[in-house]
Protein backbone atom coordinates (compact mmCIF):
# COMPACT_ATOMS: atom_id res chain seq x y z
CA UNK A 1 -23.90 -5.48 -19.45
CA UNK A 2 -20.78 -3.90 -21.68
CA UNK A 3 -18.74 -7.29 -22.95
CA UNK A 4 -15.75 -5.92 -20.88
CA UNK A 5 -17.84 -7.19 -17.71
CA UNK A 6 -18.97 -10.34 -18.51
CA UNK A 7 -18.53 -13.46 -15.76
CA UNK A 8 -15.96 -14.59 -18.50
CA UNK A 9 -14.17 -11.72 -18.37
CA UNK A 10 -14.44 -11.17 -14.59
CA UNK A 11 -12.82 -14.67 -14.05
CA UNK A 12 -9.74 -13.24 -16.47
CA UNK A 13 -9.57 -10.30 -14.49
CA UNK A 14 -9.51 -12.25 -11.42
CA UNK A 15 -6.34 -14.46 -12.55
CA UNK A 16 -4.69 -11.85 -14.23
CA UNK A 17 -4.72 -9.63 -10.88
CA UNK A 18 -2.54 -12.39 -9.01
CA UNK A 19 0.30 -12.58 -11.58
CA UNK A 20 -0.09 -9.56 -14.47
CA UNK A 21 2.79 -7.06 -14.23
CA UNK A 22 0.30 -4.09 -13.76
CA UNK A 23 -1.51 -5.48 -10.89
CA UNK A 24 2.02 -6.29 -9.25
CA UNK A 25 3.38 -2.77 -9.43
CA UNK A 26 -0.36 -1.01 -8.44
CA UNK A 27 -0.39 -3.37 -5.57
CA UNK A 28 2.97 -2.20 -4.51
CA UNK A 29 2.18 1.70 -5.27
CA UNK A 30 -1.17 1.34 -2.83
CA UNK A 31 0.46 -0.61 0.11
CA UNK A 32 3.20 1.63 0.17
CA UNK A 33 0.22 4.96 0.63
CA UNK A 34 -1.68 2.84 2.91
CA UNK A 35 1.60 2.33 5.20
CA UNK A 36 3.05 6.01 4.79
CA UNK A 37 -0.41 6.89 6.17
CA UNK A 38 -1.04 4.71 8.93
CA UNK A 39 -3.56 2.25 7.44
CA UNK A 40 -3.47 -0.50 9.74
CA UNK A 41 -5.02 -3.14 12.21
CA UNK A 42 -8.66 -2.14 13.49
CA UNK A 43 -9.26 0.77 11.09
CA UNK A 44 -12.97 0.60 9.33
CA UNK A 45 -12.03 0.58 4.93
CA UNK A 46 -14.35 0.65 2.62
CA UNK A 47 -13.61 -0.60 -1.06
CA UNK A 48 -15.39 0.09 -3.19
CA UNK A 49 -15.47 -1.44 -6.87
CA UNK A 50 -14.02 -4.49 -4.95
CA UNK A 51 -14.39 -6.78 -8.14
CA UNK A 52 -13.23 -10.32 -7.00
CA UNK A 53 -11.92 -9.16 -3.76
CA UNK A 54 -7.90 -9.65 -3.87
CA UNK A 55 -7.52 -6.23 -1.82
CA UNK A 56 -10.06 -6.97 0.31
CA UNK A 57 -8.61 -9.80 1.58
CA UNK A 58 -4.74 -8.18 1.81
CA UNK A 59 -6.83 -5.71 4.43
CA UNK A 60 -7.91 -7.83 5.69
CA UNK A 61 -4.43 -9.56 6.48
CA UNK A 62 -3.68 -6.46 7.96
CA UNK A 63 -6.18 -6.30 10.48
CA UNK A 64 -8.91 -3.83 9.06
CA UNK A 65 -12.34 -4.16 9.22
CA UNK A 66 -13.32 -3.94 5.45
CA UNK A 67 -16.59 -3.74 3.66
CA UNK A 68 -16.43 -3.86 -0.18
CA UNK A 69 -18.77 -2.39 -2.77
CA UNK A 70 -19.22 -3.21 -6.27
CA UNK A 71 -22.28 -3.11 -8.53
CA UNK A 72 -21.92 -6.21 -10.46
CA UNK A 73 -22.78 -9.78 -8.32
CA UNK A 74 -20.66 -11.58 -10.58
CA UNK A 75 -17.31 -10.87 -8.45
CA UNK A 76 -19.26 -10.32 -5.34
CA UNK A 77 -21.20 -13.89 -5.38
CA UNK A 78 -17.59 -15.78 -3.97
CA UNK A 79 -16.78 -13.16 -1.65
CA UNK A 80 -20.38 -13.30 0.42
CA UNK A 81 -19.56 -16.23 2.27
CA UNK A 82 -16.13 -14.42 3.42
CA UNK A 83 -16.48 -10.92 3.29
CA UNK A 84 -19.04 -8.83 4.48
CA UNK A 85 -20.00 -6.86 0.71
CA UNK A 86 -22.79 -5.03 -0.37
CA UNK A 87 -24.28 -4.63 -3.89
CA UNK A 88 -24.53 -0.74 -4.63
CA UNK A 89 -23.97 2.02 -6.76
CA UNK A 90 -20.89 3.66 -5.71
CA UNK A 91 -22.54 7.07 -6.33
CA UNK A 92 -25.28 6.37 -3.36
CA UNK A 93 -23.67 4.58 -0.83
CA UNK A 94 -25.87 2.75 2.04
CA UNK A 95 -23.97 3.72 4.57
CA UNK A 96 -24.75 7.03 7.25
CA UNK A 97 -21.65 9.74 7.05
CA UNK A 98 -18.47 9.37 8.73
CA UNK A 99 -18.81 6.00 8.85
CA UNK A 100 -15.16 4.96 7.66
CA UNK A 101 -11.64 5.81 8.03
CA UNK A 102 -10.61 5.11 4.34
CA UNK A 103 -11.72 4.32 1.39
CA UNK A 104 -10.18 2.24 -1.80
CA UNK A 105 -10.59 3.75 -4.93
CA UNK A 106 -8.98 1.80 -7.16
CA UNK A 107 -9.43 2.76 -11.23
CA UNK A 108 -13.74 3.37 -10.68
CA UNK A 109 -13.35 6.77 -10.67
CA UNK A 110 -13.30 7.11 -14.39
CA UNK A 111 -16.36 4.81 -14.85
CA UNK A 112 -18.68 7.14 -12.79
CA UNK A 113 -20.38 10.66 -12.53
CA UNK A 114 -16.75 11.71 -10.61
CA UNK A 115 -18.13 14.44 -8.71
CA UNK A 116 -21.26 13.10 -7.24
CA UNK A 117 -18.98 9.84 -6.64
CA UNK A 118 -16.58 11.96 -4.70
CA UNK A 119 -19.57 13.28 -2.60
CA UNK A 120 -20.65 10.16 -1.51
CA UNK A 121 -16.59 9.38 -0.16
CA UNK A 122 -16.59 12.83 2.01
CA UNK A 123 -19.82 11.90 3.13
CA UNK A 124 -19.31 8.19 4.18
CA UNK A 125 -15.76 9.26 5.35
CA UNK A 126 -15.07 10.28 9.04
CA UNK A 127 -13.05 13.57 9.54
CA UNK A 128 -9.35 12.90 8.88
CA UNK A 129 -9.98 9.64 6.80
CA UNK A 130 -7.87 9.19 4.00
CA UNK A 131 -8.91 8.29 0.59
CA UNK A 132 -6.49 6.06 -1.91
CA UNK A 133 -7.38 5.76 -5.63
CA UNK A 134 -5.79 4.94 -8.85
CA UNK A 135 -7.03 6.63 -12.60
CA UNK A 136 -5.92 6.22 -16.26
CA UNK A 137 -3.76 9.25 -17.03
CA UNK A 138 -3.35 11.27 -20.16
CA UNK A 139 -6.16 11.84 -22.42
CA UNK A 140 -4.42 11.67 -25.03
CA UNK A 141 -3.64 7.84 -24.48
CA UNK A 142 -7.38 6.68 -24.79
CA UNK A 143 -7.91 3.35 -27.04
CA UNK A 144 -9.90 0.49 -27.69
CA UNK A 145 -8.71 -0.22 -23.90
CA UNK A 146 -10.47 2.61 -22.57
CA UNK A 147 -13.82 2.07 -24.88
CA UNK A 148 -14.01 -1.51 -23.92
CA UNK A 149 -13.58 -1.55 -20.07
CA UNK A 150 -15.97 1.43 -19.53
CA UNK A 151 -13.86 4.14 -19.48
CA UNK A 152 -15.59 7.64 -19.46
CA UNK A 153 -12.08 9.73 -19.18
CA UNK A 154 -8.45 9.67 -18.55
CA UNK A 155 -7.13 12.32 -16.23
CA UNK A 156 -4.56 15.00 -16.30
CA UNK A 157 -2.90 15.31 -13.33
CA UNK A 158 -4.52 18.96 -12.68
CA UNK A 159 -8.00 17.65 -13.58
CA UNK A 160 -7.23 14.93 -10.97
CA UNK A 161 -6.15 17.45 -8.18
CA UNK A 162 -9.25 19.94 -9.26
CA UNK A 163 -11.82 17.71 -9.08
CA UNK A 164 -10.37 15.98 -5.36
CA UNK A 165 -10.49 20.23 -4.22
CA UNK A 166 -13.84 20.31 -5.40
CA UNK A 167 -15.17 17.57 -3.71
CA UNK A 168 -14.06 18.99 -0.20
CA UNK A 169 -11.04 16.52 0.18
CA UNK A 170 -7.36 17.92 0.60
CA UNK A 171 -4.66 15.89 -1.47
CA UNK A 172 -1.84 14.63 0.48
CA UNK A 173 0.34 12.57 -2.12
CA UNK A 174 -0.35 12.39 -5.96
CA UNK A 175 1.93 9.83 -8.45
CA UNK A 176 2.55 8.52 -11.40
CA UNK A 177 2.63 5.03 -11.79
CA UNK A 178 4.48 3.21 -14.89
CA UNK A 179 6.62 5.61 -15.46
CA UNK A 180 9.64 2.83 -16.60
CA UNK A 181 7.25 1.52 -19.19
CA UNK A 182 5.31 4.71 -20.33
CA UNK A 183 7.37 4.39 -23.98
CA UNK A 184 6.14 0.88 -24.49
CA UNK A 185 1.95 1.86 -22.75
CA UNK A 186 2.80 4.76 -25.52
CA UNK A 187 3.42 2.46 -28.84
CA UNK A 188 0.59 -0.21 -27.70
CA UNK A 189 -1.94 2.92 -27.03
CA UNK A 190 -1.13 3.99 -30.20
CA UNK A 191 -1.35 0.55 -32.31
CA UNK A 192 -4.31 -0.35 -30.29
CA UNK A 193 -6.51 2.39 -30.49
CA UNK A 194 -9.74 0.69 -32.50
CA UNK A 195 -9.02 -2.87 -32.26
CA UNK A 196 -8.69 -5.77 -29.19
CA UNK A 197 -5.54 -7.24 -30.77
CA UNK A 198 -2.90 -5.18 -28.61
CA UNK A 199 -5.27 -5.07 -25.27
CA UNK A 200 -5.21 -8.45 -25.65
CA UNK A 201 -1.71 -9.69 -26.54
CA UNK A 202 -0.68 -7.15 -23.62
CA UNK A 203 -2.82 -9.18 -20.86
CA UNK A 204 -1.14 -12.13 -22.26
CA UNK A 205 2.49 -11.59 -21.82
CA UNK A 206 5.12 -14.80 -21.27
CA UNK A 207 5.88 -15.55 -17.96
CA UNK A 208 9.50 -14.65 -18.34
CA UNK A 209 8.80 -11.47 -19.77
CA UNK A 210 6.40 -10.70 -17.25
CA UNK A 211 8.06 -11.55 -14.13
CA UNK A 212 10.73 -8.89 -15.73
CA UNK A 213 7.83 -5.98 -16.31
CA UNK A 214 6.83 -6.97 -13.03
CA UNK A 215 9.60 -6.33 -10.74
CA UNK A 216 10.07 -2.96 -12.96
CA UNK A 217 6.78 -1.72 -11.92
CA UNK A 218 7.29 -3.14 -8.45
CA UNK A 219 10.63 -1.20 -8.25
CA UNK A 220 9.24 1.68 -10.06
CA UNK A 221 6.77 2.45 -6.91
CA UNK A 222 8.81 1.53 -3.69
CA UNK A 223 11.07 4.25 -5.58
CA UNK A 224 8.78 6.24 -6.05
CA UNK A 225 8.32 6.81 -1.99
CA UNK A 226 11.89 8.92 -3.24
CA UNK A 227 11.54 10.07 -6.84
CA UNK A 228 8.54 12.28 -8.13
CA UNK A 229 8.05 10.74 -11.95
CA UNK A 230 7.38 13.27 -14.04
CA UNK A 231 5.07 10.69 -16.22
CA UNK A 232 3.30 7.32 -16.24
CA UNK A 233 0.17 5.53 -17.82
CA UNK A 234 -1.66 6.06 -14.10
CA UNK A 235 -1.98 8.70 -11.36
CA UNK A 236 -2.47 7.11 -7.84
CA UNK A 237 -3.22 9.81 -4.96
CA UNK A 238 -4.18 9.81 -1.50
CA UNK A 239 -6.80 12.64 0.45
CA UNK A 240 -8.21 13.28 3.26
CA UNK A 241 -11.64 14.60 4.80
CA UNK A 242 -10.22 17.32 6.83
């Protein structure tokens, strides 16, 4: 198991996705796709690399009927008793085709064999189900970040949109996401490219300074319904199985 994925650092993960600035604003940029798109009450969603289960349970809240996927037990041991989640590999799903009307993608893409991962969601996905995911943009920004948490690429935004085509599934909306903050993801890319230091003073920010990056990010996506950034430190999209 790669150090990034210990139960250790799964707990972190799990507290810093109710408070960390990132979280915030990626949580804002996916409920805004899911409700632009009609995700709602008594729709079947699928999430796969649920982790500890925070989106499953805000689908929950809105009525779905959600199954999560991940393929570490460590964030799925809590969620058994609450959630109906299965242990697999997100490249062979256990499910029989069109079996959902959208899937969660959030940041697994770039930890997997992309293409036969994006197989498996036209497959499992019924005709006209939408797809939402989130990647690590840019290339050119990979550091220590990137080698620690698993990463096997960042995406260009054409790469992104090429290999969605490929797969069979028709893009409906692609964004940036931090584009208010890209100049400071920039410098701490930069500084931390071989080391943990910067990776780990930026998932440690004060609370004052964080409820401020927060509320950036969060205003950066519910503008974003309205302004096409030209840049950011993510890409979100959303597709669908036509």
């Amino acid at each position: 198991m790669s150090p990034a994925f210990t139960s250790e650092r799964l707990a972190q993960l799990a507290r810093m996705e109710q408070w960390h600035f990132w979280f915030v604003g990626r949580r804002a940029l996916v409920d805004g796709l899911l409700d632009r798109h009609g995700i709602g009450p008594e729709l079947r969603i699928l999430d796969l690399g649920c982790g500890t289960g925070l989106m499953l349970r805000r689908l929950e809240a809105r009525g779905c009927q959600v199954v999560g996927v991940d393929m570490r037990p460590e964030g799925l041991r809590h969620l058994a008793a609450t959630s109906p989640v299965v242990q697999a590999d997100a490249t062979r799903l256990p499910f029989t085709a069109d079996s959902f009307d959208a899937l969660l993608l959030l940041d697994i893409v770039e930890h997997v064999d992309d293409r036969a991962l994006l197989a498996e969601v036209r497959r499992v996905l019924r005709p006209g189900g939408v797809a939402v995911l989130t990647v690590p943009a840019f290339p050119w920004l990979w550091s220590y970040r990137d080698q620690a948490a698993g990463h096997l690429r960042r995406y260009t935004r054409r790469r992104l949109v090429d290999t969605l085509a490929q797969a069979g599934l028709v893009v409906r909306e692609v964004r940036y996401y931090q584009f208010f903050l890209f100049p400071a993801v920039v410098l701490a890319r930069w500084l931390g490219r071989r080391g943990a230091a910067v990776r780990d003073a930026e998932e440690r920010p004060g609370g004052a300074l964080n409820a401020v990056l927060a509320r950036l990010n969060h205003m950066e996506a519910r503008l974003g319904r309205y302004v096409p950034w030209p840049w950011g430190s993510s890409l979100a999209a959303l597709c669908v199985k036509e």
